[in-house]
N, C-alpha and C. Protein backbone atom coordinates (compact mmCIF):
# COMPACT_ATOMS: atom_id res chain seq x y z
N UNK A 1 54.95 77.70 71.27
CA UNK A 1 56.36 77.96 71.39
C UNK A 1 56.93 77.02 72.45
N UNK A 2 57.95 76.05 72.05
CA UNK A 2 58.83 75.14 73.02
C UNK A 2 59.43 76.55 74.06
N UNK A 3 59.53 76.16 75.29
CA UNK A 3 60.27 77.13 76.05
C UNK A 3 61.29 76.17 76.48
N UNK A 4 62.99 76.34 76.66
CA UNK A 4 63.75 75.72 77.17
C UNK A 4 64.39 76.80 78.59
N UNK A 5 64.25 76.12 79.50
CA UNK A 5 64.78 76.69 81.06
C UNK A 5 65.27 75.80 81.38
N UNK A 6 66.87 76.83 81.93
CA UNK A 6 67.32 75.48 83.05
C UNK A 6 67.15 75.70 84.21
N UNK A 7 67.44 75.14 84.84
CA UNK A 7 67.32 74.84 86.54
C UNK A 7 67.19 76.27 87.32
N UNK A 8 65.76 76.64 87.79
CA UNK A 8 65.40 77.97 88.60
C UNK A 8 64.67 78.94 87.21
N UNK A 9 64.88 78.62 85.71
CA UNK A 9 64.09 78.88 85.41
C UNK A 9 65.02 80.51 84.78
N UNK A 10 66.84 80.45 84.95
CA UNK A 10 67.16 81.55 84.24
C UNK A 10 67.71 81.80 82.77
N UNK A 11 67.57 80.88 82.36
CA UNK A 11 68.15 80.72 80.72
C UNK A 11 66.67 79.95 79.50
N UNK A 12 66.52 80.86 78.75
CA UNK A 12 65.49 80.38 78.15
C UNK A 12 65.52 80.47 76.59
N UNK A 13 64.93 79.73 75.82
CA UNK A 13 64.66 80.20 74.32
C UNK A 13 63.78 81.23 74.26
N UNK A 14 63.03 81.29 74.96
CA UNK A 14 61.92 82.79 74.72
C UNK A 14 62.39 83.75 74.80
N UNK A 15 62.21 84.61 73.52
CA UNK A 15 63.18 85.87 73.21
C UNK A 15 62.85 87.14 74.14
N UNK A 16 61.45 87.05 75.07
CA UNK A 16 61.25 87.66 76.01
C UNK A 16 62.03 87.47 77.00
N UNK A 17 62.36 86.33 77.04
CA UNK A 17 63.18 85.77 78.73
C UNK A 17 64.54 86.00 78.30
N UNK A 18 65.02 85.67 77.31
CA UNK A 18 66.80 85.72 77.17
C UNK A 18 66.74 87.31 76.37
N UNK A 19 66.08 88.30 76.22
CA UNK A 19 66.43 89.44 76.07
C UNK A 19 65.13 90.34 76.02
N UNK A 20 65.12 90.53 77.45
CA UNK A 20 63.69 91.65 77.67
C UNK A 20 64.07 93.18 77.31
N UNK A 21 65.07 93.64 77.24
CA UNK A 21 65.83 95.01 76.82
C UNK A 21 65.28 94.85 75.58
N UNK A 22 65.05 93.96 74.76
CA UNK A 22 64.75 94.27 73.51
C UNK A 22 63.44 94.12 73.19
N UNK A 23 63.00 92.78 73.84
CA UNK A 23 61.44 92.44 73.04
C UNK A 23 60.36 92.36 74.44
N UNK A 24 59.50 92.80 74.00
CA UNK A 24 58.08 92.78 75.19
C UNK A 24 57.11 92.24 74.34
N UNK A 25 55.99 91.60 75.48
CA UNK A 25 54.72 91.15 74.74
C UNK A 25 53.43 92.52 74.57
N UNK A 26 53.22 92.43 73.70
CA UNK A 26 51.99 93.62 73.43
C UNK A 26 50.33 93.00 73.24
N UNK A 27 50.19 91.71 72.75
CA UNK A 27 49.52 91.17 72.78
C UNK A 27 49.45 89.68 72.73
N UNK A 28 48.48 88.84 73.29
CA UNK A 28 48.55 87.51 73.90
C UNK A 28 47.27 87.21 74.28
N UNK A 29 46.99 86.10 73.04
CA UNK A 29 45.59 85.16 73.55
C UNK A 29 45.87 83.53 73.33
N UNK A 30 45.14 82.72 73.16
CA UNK A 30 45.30 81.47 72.89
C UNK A 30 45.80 81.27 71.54
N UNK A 31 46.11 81.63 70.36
CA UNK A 31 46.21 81.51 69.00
C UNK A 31 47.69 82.19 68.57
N UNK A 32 47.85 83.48 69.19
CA UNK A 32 48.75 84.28 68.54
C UNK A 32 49.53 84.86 70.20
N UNK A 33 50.95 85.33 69.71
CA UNK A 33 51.49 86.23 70.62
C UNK A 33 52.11 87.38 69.86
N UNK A 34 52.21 88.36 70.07
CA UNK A 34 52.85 89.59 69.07
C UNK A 34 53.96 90.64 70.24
N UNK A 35 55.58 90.23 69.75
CA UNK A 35 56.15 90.77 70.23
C UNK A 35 56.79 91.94 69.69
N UNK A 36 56.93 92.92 70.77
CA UNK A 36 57.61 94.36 69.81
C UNK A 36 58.96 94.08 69.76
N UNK A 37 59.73 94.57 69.08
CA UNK A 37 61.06 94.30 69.56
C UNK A 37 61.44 95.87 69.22
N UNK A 38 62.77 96.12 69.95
CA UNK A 38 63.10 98.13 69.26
C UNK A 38 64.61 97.46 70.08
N UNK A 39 65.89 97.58 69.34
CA UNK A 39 67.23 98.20 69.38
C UNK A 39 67.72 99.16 68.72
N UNK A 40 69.01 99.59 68.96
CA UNK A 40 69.49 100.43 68.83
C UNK A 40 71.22 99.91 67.72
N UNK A 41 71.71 100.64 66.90
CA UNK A 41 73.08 100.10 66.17
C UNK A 41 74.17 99.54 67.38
N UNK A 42 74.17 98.34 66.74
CA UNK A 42 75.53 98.05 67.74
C UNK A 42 74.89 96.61 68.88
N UNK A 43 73.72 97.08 68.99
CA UNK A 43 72.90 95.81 69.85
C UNK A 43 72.77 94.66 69.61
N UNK A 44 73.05 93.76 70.31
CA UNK A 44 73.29 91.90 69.74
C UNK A 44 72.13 91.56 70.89
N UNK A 45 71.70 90.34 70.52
CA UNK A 45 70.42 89.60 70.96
C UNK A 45 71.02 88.07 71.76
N UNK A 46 70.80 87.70 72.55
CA UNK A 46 70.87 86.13 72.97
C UNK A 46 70.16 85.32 72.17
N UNK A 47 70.98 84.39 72.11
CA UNK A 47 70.68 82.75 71.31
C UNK A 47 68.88 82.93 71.72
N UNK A 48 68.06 83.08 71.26
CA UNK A 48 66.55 82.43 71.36
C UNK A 48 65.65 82.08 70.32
N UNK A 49 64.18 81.87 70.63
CA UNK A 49 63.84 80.92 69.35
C UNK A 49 62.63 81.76 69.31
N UNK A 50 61.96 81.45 67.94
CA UNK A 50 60.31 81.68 67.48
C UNK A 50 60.52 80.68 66.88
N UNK A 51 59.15 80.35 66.81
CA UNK A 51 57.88 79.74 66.31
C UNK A 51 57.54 80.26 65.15
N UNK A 52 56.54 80.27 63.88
CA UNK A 52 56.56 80.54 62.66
C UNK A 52 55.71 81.71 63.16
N UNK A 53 55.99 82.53 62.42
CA UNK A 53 55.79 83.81 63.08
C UNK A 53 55.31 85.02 61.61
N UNK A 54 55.23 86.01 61.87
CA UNK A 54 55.07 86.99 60.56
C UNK A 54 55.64 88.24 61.45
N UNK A 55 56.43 88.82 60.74
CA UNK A 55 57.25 89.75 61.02
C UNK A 55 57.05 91.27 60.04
N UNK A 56 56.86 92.20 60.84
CA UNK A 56 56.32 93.51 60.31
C UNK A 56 57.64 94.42 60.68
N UNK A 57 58.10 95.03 59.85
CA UNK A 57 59.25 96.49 60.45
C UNK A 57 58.63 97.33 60.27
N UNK A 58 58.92 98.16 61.12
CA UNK A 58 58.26 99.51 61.19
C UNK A 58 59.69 100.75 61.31
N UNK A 59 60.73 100.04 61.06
CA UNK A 59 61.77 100.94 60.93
C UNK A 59 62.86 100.31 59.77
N UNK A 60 63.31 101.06 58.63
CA UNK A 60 64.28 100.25 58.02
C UNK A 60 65.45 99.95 58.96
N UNK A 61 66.10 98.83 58.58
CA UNK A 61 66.60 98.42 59.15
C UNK A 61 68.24 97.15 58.91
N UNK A 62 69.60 97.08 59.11
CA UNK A 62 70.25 96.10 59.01
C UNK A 62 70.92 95.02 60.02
N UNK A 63 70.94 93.64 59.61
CA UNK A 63 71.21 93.02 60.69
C UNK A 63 71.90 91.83 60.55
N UNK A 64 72.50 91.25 61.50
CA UNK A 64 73.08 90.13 60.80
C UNK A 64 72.56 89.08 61.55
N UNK A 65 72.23 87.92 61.35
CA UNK A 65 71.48 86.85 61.70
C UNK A 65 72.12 85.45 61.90
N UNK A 66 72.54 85.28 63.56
CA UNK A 66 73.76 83.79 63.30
C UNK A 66 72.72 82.75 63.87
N UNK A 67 73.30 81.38 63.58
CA UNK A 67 72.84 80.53 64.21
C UNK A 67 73.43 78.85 63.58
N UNK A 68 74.39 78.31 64.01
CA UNK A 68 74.61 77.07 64.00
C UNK A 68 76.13 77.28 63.01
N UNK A 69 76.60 78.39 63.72
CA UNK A 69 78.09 78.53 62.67
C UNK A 69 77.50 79.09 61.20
N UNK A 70 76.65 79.48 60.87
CA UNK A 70 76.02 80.61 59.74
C UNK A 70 75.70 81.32 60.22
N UNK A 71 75.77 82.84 59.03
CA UNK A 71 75.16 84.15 59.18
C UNK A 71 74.67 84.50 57.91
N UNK A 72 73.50 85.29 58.68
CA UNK A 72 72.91 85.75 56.85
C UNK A 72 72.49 86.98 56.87
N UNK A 73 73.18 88.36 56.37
CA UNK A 73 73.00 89.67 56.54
C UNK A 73 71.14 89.40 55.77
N UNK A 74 70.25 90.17 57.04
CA UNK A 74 69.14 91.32 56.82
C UNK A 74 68.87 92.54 56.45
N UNK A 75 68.63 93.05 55.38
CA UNK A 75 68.29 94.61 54.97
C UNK A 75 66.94 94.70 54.88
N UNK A 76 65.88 95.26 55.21
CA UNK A 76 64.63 95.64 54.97
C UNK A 76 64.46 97.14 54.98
N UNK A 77 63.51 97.60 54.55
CA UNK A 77 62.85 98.90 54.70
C UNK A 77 62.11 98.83 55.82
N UNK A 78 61.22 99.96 56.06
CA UNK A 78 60.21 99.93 56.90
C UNK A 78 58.97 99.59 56.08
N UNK A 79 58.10 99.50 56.69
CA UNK A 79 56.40 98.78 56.13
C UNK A 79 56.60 97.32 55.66
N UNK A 80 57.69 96.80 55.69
CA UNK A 80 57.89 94.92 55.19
C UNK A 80 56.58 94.03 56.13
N UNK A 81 56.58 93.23 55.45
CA UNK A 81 55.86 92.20 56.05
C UNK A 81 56.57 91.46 55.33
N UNK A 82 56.91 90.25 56.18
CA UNK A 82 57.63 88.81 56.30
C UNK A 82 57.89 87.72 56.90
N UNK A 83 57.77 86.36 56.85
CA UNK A 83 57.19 85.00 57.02
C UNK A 83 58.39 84.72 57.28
N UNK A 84 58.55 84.12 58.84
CA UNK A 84 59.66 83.72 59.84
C UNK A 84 58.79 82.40 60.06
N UNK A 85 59.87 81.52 59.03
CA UNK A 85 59.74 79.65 59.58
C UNK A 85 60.40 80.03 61.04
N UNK A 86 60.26 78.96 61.92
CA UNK A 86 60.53 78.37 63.13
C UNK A 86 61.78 78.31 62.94
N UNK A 87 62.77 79.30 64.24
CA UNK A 87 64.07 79.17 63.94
C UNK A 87 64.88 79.63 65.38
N UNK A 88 65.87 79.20 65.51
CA UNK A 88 66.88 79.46 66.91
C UNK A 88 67.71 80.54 65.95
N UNK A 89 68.01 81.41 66.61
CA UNK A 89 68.86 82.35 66.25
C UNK A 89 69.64 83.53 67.58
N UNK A 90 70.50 84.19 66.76
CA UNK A 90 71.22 85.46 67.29
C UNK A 90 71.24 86.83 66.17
N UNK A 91 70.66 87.91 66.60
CA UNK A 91 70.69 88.84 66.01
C UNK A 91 72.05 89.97 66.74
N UNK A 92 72.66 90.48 65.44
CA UNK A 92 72.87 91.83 66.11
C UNK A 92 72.34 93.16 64.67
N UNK A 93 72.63 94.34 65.23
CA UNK A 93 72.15 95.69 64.75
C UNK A 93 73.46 95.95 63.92
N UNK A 94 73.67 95.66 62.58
CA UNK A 94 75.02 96.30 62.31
C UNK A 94 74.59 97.45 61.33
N UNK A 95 73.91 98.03 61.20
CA UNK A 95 73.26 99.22 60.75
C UNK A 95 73.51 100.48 61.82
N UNK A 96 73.21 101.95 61.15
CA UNK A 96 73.37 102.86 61.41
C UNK A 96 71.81 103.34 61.81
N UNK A 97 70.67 102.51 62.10
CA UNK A 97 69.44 102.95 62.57
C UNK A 97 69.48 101.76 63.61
N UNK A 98 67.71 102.36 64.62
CA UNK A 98 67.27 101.74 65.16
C UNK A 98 66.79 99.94 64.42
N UNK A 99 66.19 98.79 64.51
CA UNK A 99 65.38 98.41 64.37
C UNK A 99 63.93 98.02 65.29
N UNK A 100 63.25 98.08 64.53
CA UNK A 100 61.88 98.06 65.01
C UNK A 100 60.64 97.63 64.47
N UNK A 101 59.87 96.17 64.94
CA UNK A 101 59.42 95.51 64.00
C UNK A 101 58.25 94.63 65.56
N UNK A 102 57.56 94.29 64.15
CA UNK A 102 56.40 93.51 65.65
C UNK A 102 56.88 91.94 65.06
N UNK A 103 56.36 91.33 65.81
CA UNK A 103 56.55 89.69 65.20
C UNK A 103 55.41 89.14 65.97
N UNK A 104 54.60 88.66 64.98
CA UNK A 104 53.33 88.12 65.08
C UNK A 104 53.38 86.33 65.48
N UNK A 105 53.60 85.96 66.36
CA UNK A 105 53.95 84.22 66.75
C UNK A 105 53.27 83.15 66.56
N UNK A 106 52.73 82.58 65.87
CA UNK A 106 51.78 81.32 66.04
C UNK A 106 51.67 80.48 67.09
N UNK A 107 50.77 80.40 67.51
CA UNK A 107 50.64 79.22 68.98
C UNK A 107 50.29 77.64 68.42
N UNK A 108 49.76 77.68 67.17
CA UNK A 108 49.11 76.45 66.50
C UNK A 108 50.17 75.88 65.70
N UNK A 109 50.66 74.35 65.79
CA UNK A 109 51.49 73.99 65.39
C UNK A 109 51.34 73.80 63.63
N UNK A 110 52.54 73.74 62.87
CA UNK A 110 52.62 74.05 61.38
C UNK A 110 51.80 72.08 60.93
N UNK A 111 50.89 72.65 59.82
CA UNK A 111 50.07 71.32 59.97
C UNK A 111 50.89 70.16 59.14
N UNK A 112 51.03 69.40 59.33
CA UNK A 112 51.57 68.08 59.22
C UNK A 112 53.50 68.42 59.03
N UNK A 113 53.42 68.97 59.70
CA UNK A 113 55.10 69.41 60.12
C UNK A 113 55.69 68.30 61.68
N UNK A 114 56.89 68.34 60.91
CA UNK A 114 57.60 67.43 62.52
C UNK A 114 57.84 68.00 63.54
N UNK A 115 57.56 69.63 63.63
CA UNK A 115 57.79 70.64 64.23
C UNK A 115 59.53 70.77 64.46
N UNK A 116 60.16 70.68 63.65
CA UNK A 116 61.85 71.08 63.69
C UNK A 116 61.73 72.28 62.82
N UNK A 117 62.74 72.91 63.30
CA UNK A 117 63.05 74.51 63.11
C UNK A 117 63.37 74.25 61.32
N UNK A 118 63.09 75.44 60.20
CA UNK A 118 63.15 75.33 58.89
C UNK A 118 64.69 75.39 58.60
N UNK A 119 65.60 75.05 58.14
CA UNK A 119 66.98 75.28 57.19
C UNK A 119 66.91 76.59 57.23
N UNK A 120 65.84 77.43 56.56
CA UNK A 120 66.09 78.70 56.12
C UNK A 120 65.88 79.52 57.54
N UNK A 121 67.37 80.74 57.63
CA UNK A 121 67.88 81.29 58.05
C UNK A 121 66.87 83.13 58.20
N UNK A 122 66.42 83.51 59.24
CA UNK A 122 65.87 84.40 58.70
C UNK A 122 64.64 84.59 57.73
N UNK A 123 63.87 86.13 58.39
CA UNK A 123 62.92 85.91 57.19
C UNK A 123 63.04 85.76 55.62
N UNK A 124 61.52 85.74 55.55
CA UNK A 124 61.24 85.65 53.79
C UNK A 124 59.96 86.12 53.39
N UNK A 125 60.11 86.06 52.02
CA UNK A 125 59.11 86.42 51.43
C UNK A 125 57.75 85.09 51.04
C-alpha cells in the first residue's frame, strides 16, 4: 500500500489514518493486512486508498462511492465476498443499516501491472 503524508505525518491515504472511527487493523503480516471497518447510516469516510484487496460484508448494506467527480451507488447483502481493484475513494452510509465488512489488502504488487489505481469504481464480482 502507497501511503501519502504530508508534513508531520497528519493527512494520509491509509484508510486507517484518514478515518480510524471507522476502520482498525485486525490482522497484519508481511503478505496481507485485513481491516474491519463498522459505520453507522449517515457516516461519510475521508478521501483514502486500498490496494487490491477482497472485501467480505458481514452486514447488508448501502452506500455511495465518490471519487474523481463520479459516484457509484453500493447495495450488498451480508455474506458477499468481493474483489476491490486498487482505488482512491470516499464512502458514505446512505442506507438505513449499519455497514460492516472486513477488507482483506494485498501487500504484493498486481503482477505485471503499472500499479495505477483500476477505472472501475468500487467492488466487483
Amino acid at each position: 500500500m502507497v501511503l501519502k503524508y504530508h508534513e508531520g505525518g497528519a493527512m494520509s491515504d491509509d484508510p486507517v489514518v484518514a478515518n480510524p472511527e471507522f476502520y482498525s487493523v485486525v490482522f497484519e503480516n508481511d503478505r496481507v493486512r485485513v481491516l474491519e471497518y463498522l459505520d453507522g447510516p449517515g457516516d461519510r469516510t475521508a478521501q483514502h486508498s486500498h490496494p487490491d484487496s477482497v472485501m467480505i460484508t458481514l452486514s447488508s448494506f448501502v452506500r455511495r462511492i465518490s471519487a474523481d467527480g463520479r459516484e457509484v451507488r453500493v447495495e450488498l447483502p451480508a455474506g458477499q465476498v468481493r474483489w476491490l481493484d486498487a482505488q482512491r475513494h470516499a464512502g458514505e452510509n446512505i442506507g438505513g443499516t449499519e455497514t460492516h465488512s472486513f477488507f482483506v489488502e494485498l501487500k504484493e504488487p498486481r503482477p505485471a501491472a503499472d500499479g495505477e489505481p483500476s477505472a472501475v469504481l468500487g467492488p466487483r464480482t
